[in-house]
C-alpha atoms as a PDB file:
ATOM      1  CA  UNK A   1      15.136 121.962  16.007  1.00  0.00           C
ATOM      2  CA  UNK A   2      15.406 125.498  15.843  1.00  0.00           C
ATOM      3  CA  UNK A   3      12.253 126.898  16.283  1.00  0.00           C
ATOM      4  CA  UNK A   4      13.354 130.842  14.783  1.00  0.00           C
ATOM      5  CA  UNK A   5      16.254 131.069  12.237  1.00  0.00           C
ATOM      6  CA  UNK A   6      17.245 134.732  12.374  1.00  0.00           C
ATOM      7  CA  UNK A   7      18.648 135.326   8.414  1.00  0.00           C
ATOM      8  CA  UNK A   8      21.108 138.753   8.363  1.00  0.00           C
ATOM      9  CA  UNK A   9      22.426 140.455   5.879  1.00  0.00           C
ATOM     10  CA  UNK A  10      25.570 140.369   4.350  1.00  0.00           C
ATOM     11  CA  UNK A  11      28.464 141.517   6.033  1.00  0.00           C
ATOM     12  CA  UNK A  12      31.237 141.533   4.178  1.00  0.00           C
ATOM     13  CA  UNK A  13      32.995 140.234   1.031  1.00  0.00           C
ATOM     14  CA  UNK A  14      37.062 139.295   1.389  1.00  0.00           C
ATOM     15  CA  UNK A  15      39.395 138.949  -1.211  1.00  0.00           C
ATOM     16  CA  UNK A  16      42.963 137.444  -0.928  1.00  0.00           C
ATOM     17  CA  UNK A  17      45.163 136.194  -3.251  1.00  0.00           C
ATOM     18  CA  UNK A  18      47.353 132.932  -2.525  1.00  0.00           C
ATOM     19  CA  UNK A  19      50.385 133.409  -3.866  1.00  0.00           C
ATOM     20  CA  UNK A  20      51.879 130.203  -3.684  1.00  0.00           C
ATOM     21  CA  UNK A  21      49.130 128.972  -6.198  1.00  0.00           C
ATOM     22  CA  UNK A  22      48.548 132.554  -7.929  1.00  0.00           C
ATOM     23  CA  UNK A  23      44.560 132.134  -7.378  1.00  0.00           C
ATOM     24  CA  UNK A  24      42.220 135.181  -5.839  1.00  0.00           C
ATOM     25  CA  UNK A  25      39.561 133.567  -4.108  1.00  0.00           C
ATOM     26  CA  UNK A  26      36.294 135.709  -3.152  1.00  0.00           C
ATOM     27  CA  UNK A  27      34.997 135.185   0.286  1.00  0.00           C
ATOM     28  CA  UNK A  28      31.512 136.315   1.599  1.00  0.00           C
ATOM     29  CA  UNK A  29      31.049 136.350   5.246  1.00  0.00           C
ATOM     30  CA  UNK A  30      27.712 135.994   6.515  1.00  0.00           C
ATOM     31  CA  UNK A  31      25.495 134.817   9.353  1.00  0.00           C
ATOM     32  CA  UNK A  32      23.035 132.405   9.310  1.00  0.00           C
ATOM     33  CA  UNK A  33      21.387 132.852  12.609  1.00  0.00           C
ATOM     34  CA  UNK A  34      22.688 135.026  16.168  1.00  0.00           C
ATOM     35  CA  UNK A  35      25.286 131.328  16.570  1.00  0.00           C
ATOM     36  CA  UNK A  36      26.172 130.575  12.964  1.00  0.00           C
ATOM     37  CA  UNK A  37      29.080 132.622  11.432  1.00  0.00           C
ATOM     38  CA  UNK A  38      30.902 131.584   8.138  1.00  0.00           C
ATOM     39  CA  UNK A  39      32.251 131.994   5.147  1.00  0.00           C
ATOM     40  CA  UNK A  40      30.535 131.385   1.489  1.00  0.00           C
ATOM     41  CA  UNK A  41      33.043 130.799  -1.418  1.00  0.00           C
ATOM     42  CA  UNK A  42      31.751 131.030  -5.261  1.00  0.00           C
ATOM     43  CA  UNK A  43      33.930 130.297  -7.560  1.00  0.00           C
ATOM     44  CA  UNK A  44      31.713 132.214 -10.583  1.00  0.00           C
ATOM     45  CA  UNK A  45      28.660 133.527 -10.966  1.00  0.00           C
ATOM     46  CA  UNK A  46      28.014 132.342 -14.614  1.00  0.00           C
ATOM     47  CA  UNK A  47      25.534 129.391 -13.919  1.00  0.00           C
ATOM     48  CA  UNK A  48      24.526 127.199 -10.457  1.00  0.00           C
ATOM     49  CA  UNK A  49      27.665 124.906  -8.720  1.00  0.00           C
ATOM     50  CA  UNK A  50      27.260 122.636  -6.410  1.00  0.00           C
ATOM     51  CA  UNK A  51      27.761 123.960  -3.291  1.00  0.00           C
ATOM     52  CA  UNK A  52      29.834 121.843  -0.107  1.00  0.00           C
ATOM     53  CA  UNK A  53      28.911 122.780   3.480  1.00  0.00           C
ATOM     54  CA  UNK A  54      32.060 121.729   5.839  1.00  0.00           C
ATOM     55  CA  UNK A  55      31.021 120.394   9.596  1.00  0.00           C
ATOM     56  CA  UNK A  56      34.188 121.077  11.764  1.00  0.00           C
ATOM     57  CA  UNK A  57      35.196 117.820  14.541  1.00  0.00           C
ATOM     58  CA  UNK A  58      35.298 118.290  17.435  1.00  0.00           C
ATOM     59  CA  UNK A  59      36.375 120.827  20.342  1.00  0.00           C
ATOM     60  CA  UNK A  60      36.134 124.586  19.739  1.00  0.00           C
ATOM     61  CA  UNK A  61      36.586 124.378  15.920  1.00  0.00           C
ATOM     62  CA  UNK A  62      35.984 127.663  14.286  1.00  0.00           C
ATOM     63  CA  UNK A  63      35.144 127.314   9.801  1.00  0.00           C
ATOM     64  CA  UNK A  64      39.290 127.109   9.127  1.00  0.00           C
ATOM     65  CA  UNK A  65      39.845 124.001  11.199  1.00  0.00           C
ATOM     66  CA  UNK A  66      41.779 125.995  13.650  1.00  0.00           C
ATOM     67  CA  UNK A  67      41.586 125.784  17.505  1.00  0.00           C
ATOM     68  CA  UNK A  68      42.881 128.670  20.143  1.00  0.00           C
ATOM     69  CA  UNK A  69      46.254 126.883  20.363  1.00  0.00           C
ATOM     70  CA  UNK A  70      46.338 125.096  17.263  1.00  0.00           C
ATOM     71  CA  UNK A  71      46.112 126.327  13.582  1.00  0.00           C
ATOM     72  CA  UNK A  72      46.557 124.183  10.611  1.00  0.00           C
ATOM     73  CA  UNK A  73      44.059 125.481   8.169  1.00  0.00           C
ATOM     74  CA  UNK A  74      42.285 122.260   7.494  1.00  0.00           C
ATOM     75  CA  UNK A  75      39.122 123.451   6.278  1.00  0.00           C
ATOM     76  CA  UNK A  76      40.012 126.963   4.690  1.00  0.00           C
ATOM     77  CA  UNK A  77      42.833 124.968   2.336  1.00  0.00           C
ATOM     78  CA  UNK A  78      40.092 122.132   1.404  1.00  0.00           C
ATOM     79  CA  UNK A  79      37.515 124.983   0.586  1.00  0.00           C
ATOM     80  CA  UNK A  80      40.005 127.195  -1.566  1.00  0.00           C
ATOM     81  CA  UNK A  81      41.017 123.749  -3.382  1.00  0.00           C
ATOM     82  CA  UNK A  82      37.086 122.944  -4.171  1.00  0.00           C
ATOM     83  CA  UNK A  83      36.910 126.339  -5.058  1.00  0.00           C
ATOM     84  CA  UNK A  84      40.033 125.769  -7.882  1.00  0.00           C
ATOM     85  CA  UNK A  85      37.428 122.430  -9.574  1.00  0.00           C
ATOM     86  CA  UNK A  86      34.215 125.283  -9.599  1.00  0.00           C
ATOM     87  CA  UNK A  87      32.294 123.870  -6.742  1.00  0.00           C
ATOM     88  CA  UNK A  88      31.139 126.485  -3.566  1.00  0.00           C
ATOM     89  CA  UNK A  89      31.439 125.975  -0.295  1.00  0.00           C
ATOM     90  CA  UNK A  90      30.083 127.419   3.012  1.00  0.00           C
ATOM     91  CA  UNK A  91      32.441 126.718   5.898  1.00  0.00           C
ATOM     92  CA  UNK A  92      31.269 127.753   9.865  1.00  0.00           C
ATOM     93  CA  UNK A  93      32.722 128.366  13.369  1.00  0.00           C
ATOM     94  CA  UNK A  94      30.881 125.989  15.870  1.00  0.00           C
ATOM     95  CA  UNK A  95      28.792 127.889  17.848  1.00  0.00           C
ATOM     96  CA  UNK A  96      30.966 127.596  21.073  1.00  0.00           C
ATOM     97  CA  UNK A  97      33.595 129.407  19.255  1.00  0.00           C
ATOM     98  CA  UNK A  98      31.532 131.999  19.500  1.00  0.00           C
ATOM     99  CA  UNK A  99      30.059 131.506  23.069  1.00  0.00           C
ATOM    100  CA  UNK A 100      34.050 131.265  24.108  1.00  0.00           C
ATOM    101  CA  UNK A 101      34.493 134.674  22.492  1.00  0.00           C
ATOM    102  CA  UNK A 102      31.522 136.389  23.714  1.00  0.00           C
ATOM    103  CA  UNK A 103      31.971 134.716  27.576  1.00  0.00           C
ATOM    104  CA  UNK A 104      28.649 133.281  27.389  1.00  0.00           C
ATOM    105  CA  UNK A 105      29.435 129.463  27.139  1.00  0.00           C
ATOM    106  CA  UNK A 106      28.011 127.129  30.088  1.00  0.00           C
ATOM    107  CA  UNK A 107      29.593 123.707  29.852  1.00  0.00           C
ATOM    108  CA  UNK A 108      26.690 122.034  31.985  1.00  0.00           C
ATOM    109  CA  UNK A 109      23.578 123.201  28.664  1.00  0.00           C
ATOM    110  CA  UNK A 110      26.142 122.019  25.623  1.00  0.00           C
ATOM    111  CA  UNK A 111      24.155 118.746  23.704  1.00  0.00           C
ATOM    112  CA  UNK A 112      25.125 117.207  20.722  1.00  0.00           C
ATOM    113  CA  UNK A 113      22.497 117.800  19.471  1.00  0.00           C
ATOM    114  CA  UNK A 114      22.988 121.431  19.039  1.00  0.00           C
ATOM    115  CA  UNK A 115      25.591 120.729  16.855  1.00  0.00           C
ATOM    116  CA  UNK A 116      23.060 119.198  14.469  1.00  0.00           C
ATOM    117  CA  UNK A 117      20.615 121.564  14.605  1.00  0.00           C
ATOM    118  CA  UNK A 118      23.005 123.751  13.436  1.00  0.00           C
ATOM    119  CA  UNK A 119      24.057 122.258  10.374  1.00  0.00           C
ATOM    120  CA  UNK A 120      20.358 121.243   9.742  1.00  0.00           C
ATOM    121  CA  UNK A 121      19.701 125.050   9.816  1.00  0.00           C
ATOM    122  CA  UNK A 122      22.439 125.765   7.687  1.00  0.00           C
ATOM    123  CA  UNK A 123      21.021 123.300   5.394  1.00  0.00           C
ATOM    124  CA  UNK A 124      18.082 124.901   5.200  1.00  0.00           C
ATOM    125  CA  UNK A 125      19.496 128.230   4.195  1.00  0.00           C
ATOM    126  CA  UNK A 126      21.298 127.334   1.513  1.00  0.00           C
ATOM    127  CA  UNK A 127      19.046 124.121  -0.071  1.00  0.00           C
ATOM    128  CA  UNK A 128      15.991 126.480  -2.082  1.00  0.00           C
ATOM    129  CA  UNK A 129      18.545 128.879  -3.438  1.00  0.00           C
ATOM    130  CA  UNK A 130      18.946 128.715  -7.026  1.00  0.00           C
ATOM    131  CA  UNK A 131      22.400 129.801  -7.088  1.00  0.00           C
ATOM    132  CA  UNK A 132      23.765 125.829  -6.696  1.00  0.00           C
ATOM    133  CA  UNK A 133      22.638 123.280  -8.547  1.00  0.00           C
ATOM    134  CA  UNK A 134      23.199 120.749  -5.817  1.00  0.00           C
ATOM    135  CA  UNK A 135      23.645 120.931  -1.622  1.00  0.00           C
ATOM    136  CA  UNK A 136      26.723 117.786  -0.348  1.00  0.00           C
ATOM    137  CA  UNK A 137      26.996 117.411   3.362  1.00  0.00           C
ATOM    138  CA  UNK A 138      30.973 117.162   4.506  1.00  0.00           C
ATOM    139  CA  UNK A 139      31.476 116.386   8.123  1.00  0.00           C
ATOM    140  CA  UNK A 140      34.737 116.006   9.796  1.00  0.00           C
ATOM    141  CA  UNK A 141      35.595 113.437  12.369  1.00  0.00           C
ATOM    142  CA  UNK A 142      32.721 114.267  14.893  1.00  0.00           C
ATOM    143  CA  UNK A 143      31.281 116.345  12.250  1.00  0.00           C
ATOM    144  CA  UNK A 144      30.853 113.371   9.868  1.00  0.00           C
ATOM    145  CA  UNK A 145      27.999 112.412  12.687  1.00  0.00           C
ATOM    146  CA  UNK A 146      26.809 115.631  12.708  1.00  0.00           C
ATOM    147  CA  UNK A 147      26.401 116.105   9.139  1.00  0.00           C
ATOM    148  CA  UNK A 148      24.962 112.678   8.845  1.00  0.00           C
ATOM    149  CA  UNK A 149      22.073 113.464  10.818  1.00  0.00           C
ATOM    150  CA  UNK A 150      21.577 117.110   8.829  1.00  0.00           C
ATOM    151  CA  UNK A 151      21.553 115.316   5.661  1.00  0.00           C
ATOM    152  CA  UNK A 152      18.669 113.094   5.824  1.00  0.00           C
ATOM    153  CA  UNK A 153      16.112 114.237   3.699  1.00  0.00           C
ATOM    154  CA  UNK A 154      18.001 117.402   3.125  1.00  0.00           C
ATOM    155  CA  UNK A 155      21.034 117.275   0.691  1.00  0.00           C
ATOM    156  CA  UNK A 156      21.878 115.775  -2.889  1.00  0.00           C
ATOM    157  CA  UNK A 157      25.078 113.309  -1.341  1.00  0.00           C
ATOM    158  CA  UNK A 158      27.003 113.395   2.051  1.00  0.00           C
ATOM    159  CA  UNK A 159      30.934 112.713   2.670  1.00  0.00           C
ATOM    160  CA  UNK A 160      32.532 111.130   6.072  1.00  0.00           C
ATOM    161  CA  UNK A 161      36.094 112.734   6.433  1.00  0.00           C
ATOM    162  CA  UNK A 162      37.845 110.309   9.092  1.00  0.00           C
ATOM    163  CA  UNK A 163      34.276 109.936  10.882  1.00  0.00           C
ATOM    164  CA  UNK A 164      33.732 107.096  13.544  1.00  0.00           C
ATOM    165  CA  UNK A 165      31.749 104.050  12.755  1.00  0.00           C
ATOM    166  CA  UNK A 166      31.340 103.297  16.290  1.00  0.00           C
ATOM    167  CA  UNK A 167      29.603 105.018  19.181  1.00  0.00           C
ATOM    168  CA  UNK A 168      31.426 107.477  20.722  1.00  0.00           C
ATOM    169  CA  UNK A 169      31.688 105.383  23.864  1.00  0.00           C
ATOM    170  CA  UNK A 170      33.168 102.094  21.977  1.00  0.00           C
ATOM    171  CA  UNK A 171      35.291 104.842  20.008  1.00  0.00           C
ATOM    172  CA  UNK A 172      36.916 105.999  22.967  1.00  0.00           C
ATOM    173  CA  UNK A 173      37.255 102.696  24.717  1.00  0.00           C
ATOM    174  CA  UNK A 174      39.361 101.865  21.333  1.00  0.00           C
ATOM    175  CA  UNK A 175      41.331 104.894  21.975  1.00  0.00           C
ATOM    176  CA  UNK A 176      42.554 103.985  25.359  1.00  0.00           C
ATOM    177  CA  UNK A 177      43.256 100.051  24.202  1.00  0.00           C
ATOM    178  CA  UNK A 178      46.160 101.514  22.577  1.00  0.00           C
ATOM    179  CA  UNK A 179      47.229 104.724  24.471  1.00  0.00           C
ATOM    180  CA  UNK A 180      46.289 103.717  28.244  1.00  0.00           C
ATOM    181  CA  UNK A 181      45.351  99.936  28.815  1.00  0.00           C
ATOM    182  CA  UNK A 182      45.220 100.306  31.897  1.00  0.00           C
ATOM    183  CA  UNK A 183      42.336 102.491  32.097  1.00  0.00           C
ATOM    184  CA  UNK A 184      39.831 100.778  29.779  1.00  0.00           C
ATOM    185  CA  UNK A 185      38.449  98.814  32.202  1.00  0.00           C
ATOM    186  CA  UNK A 186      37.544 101.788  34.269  1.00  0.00           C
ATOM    187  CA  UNK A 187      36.308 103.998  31.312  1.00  0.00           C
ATOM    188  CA  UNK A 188      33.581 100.764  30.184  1.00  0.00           C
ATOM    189  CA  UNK A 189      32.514 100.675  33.495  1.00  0.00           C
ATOM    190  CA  UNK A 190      32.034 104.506  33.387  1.00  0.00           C
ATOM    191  CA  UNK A 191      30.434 104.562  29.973  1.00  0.00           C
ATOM    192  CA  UNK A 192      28.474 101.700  31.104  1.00  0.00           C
ATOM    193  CA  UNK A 193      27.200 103.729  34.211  1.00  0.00           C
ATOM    194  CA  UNK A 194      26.725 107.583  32.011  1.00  0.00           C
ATOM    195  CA  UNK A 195      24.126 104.959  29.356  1.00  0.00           C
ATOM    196  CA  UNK A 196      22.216 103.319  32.100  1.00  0.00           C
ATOM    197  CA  UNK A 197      22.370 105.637  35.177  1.00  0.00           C
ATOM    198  CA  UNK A 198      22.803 109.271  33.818  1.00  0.00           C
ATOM    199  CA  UNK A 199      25.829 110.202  35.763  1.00  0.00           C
ATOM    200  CA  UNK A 200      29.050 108.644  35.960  1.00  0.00           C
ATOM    201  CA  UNK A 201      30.885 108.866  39.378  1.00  0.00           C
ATOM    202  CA  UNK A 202      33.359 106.116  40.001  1.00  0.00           C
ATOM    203  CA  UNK A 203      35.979 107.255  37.130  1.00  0.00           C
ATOM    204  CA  UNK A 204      39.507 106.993  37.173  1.00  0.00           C
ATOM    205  CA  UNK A 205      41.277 110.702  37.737  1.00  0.00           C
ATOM    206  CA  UNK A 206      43.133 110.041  34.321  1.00  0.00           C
ATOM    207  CA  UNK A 207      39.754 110.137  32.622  1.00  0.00           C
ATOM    208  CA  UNK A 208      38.411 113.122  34.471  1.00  0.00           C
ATOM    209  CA  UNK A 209      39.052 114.876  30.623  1.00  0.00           C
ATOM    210  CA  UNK A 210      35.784 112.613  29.555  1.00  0.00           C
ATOM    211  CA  UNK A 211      33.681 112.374  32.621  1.00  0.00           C
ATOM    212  CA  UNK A 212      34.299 115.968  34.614  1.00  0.00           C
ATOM    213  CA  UNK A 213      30.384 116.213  35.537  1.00  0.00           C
ATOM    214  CA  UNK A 214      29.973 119.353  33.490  1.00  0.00           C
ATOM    215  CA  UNK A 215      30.589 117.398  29.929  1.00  0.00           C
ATOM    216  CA  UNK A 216      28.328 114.207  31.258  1.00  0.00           C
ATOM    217  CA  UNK A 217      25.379 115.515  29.517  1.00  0.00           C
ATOM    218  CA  UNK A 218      26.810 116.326  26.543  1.00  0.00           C
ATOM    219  CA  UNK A 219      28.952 112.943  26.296  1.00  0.00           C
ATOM    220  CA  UNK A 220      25.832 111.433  27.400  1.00  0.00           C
ATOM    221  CA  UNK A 221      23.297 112.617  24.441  1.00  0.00           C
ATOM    222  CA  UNK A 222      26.666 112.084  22.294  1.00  0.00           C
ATOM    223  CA  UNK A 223      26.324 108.218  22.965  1.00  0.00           C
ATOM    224  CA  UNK A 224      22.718 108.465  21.784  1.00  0.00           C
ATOM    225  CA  UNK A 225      23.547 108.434  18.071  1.00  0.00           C
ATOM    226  CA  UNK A 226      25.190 105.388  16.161  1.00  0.00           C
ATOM    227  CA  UNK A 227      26.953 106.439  13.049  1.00  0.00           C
ATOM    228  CA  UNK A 228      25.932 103.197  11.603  1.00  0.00           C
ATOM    229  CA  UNK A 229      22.350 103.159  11.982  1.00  0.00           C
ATOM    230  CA  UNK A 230      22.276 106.753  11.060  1.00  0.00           C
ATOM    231  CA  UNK A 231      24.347 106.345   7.678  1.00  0.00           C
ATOM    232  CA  UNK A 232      21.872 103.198   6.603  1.00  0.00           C
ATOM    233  CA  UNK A 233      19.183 106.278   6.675  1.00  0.00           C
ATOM    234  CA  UNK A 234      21.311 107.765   3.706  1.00  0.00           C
ATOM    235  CA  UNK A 235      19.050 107.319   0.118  1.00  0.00           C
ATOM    236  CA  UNK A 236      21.810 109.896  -1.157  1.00  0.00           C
ATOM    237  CA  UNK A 237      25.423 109.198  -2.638  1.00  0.00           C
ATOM    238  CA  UNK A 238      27.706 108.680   0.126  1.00  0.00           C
ATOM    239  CA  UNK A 239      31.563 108.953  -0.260  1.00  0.00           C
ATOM    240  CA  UNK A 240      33.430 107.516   3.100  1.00  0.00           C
ATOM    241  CA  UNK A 241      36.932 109.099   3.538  1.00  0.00           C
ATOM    242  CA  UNK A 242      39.851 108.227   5.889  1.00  0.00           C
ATOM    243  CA  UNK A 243      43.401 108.714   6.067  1.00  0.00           C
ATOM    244  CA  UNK A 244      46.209 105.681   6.727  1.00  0.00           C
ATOM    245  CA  UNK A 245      48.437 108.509   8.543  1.00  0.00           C
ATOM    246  CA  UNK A 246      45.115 109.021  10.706  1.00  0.00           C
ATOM    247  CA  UNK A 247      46.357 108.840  14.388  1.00  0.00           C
ATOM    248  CA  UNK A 248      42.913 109.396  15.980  1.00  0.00           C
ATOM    249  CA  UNK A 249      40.473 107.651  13.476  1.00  0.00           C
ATOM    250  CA  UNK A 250      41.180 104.292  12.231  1.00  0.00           C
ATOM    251  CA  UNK A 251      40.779 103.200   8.718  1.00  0.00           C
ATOM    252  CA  UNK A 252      38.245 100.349  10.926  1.00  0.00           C
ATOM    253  CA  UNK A 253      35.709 103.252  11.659  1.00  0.00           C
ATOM    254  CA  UNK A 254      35.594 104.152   7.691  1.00  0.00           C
ATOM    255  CA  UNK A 255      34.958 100.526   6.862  1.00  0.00           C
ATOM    256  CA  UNK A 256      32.581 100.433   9.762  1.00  0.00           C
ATOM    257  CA  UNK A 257      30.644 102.853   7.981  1.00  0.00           C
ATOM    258  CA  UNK A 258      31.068 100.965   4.766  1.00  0.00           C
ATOM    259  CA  UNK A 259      29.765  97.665   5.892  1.00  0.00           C
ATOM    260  CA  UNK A 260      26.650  99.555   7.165  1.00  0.00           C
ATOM    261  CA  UNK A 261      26.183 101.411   3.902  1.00  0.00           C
ATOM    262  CA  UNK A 262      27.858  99.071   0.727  1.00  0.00           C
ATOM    263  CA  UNK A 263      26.423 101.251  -1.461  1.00  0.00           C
ATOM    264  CA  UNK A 264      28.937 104.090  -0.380  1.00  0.00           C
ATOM    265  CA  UNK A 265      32.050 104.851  -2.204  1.00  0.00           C
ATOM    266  CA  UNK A 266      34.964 103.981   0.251  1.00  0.00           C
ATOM    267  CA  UNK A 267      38.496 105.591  -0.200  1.00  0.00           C
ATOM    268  CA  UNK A 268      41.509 105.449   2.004  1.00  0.00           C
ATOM    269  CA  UNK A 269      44.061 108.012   1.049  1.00  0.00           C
ATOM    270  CA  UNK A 270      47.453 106.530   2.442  1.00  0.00           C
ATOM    271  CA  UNK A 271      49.425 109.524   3.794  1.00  0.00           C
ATOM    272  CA  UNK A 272      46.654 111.825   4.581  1.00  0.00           C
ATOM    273  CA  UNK A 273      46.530 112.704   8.544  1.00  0.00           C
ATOM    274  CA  UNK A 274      43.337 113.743  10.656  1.00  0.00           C
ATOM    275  CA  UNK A 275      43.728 117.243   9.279  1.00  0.00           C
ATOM    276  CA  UNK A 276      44.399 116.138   5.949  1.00  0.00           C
ATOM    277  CA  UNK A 277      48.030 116.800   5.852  1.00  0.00           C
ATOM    278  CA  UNK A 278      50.341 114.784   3.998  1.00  0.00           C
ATOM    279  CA  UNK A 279      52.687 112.652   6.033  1.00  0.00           C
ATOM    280  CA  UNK A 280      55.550 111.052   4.999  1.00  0.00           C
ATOM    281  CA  UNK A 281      57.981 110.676   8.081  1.00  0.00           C
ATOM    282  CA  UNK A 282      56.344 109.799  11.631  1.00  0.00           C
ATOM    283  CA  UNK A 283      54.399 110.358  14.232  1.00  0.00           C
ATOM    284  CA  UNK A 284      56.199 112.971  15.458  1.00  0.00           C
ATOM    285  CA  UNK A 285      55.621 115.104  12.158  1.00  0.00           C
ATOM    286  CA  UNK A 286      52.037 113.870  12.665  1.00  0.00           C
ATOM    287  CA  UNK A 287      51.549 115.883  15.419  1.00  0.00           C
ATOM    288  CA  UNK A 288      53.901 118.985  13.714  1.00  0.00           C
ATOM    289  CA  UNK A 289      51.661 119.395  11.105  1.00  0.00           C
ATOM    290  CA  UNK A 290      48.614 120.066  13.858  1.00  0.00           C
ATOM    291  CA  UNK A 291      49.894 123.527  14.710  1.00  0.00           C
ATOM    292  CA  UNK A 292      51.371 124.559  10.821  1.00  0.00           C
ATOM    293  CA  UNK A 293      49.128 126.698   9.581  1.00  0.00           C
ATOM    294  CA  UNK A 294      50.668 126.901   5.736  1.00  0.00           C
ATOM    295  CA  UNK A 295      50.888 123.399   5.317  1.00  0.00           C
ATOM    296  CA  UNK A 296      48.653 122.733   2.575  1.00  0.00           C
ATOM    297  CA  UNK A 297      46.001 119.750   1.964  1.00  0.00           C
ATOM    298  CA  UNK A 298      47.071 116.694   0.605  1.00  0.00           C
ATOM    299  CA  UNK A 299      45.790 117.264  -3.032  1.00  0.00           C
ATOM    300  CA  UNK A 300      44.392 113.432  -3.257  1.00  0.00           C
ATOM    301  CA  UNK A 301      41.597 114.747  -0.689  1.00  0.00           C
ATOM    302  CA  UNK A 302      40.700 117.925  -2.796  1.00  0.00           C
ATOM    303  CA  UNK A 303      40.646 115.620  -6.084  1.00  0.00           C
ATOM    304  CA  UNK A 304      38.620 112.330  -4.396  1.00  0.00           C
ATOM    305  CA  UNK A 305      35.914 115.015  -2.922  1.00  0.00           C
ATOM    306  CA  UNK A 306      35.629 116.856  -6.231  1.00  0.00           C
ATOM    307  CA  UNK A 307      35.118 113.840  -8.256  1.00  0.00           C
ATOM    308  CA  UNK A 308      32.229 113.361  -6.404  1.00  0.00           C
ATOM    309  CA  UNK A 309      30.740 115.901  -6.537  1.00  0.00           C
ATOM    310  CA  UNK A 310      31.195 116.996 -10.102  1.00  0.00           C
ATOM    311  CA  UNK A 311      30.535 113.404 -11.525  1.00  0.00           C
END
């Protein structure tokens, strides 16, 4: 865990207005520590909300959903939509955002479990003040693990937006079954050899992407955690999300997840996407609506997570 949280001061409010829905939101950005940087919404000040902290997925995610070479707005569009049914939220760029901006991030020292500690620590800001009545976990795809882990024994309820139900080795391996048969063999092997041996050398070229020795460690403490062990931990509502338009999660991870935790609330929205686009055509406008950056949510996400959290 983090041994020293370093709290600053406020540095600055924003205010925008989005025309298309003729709504001003009010934005406070703020640190948490000297790697956390985000952005608190509030819809009013009259009386506590419940307040949502969004866990990006995976890569170089910064607290919009947005990459260097890809900007769709995932996360700002889901906030400013909670924000519309009076709940907060606190949304953050993953701390190798802001390693990759300052020139200070070392492939070879990243761990998953950095990841947590972050969102445990942003947790821990926010869960004594009396401005929100209640603290909900939302982690996205690899963030669903994260925030699982951050939530134990922490927040009021947790939600899974398109999160695995598998290890990430198995997930992978189920990834390649349908996009490159022919190196699954290979990449079980390789898994196989990162769990038992620490180091995986024998890999295929075409998997170099996964098991380039600098990532090893990190893919390695990665495998450590099984979302369905670590969702059974949950004595908190859960609400499990995924998408049927979901080309990188299948709806078999969210009911995964389910079957480990019956209790949960379960809810497949049919043409939401991994970024929680709506998708009516194909795959190819799939992958369009990765890189449009005014496309907005589909408005069955904003609604299902709202319910839950105002009910």
């Amino acid at each position: 865990m983090i041994a020293r949280i370093f709290i600053y001061l406020l540095i600055s409010v924003c205010i925008w207005s989005a025309q298309a829905q003729e709504v001003t939101f009010t934005q406070t950005e703020m640190s948490i520590n000297p790697l956390i940087k985000g952005s608190l919404m509030m819809p009013s000040d009259n009386g506590a909300s419940p307040l949502v902290i969004l866990i990006a997925g995976s890569g170089p995610t910064d607290r919009n959903g947005n990459q260097n070479m890809m900007k769709n707005n995932s996360l700002r569009f889901l906030a400013e939509g909670l924000y519309q049914n009076g709940i907060s939220t606190f949304r953050y760029d993953k701390r190798i955002v802001l390693q990759l901006q300052n020139r200070t991030l070392n492939e070879e020292q990243i761990r998953f479990d950095d990841f947590i500690e972050d969102a445990i620590a942003v947790v821990d800001h926010f869960k004594d003040d009396e401005r929100f009545s209640a603290i909900y976990v939302a982690g996205h795809s690899q963030g669903s693990l994260v925030g699982m882990v951050a939530a134990q024994n922490r927040a009021n309820g947790f939600i899974s937006i398109a999160g695995a139900g598998q290890e990430i080795d198995d997930v992978i391996v189920d990834q390649l079954q349908k996009q490159a048969p022919g190196l699954v063999d290979n990449a079980r092997q390789s898994f196989d050899d990162l769990r038992v041996n620490g180091v995986a050398q024998n890999y295929s070229p075409g998997l170099a992407s996964i098991f380039r020795p600098a990532i090893q460690p990190f893919i390695l403490t990665w495998m450590q955690y099984d979302p369905k062990a670590e969702i059974t931990k949950l004595d908190i509502p859960v609400l499990i999300i995924n998408g049927g338009k979901d080309l990188q999660v299948q709806e078999s991870e969210a009911q995964a997840l389910h079957e480990a935790k019956p209790d949960a609330q379960l809810v497949i929205i049919p043409k939401m996407n991994h970024i929680f686009k709506k998708i009516e055509g194909d795959d190819l406008e799939n992958s369009k609506s990765y890189n449009e950056y005014n496309r907005p949510v589909i408005p069955e996400l904003i609604e299902t997570v709202a319910a839950f959290v105002n009910k």
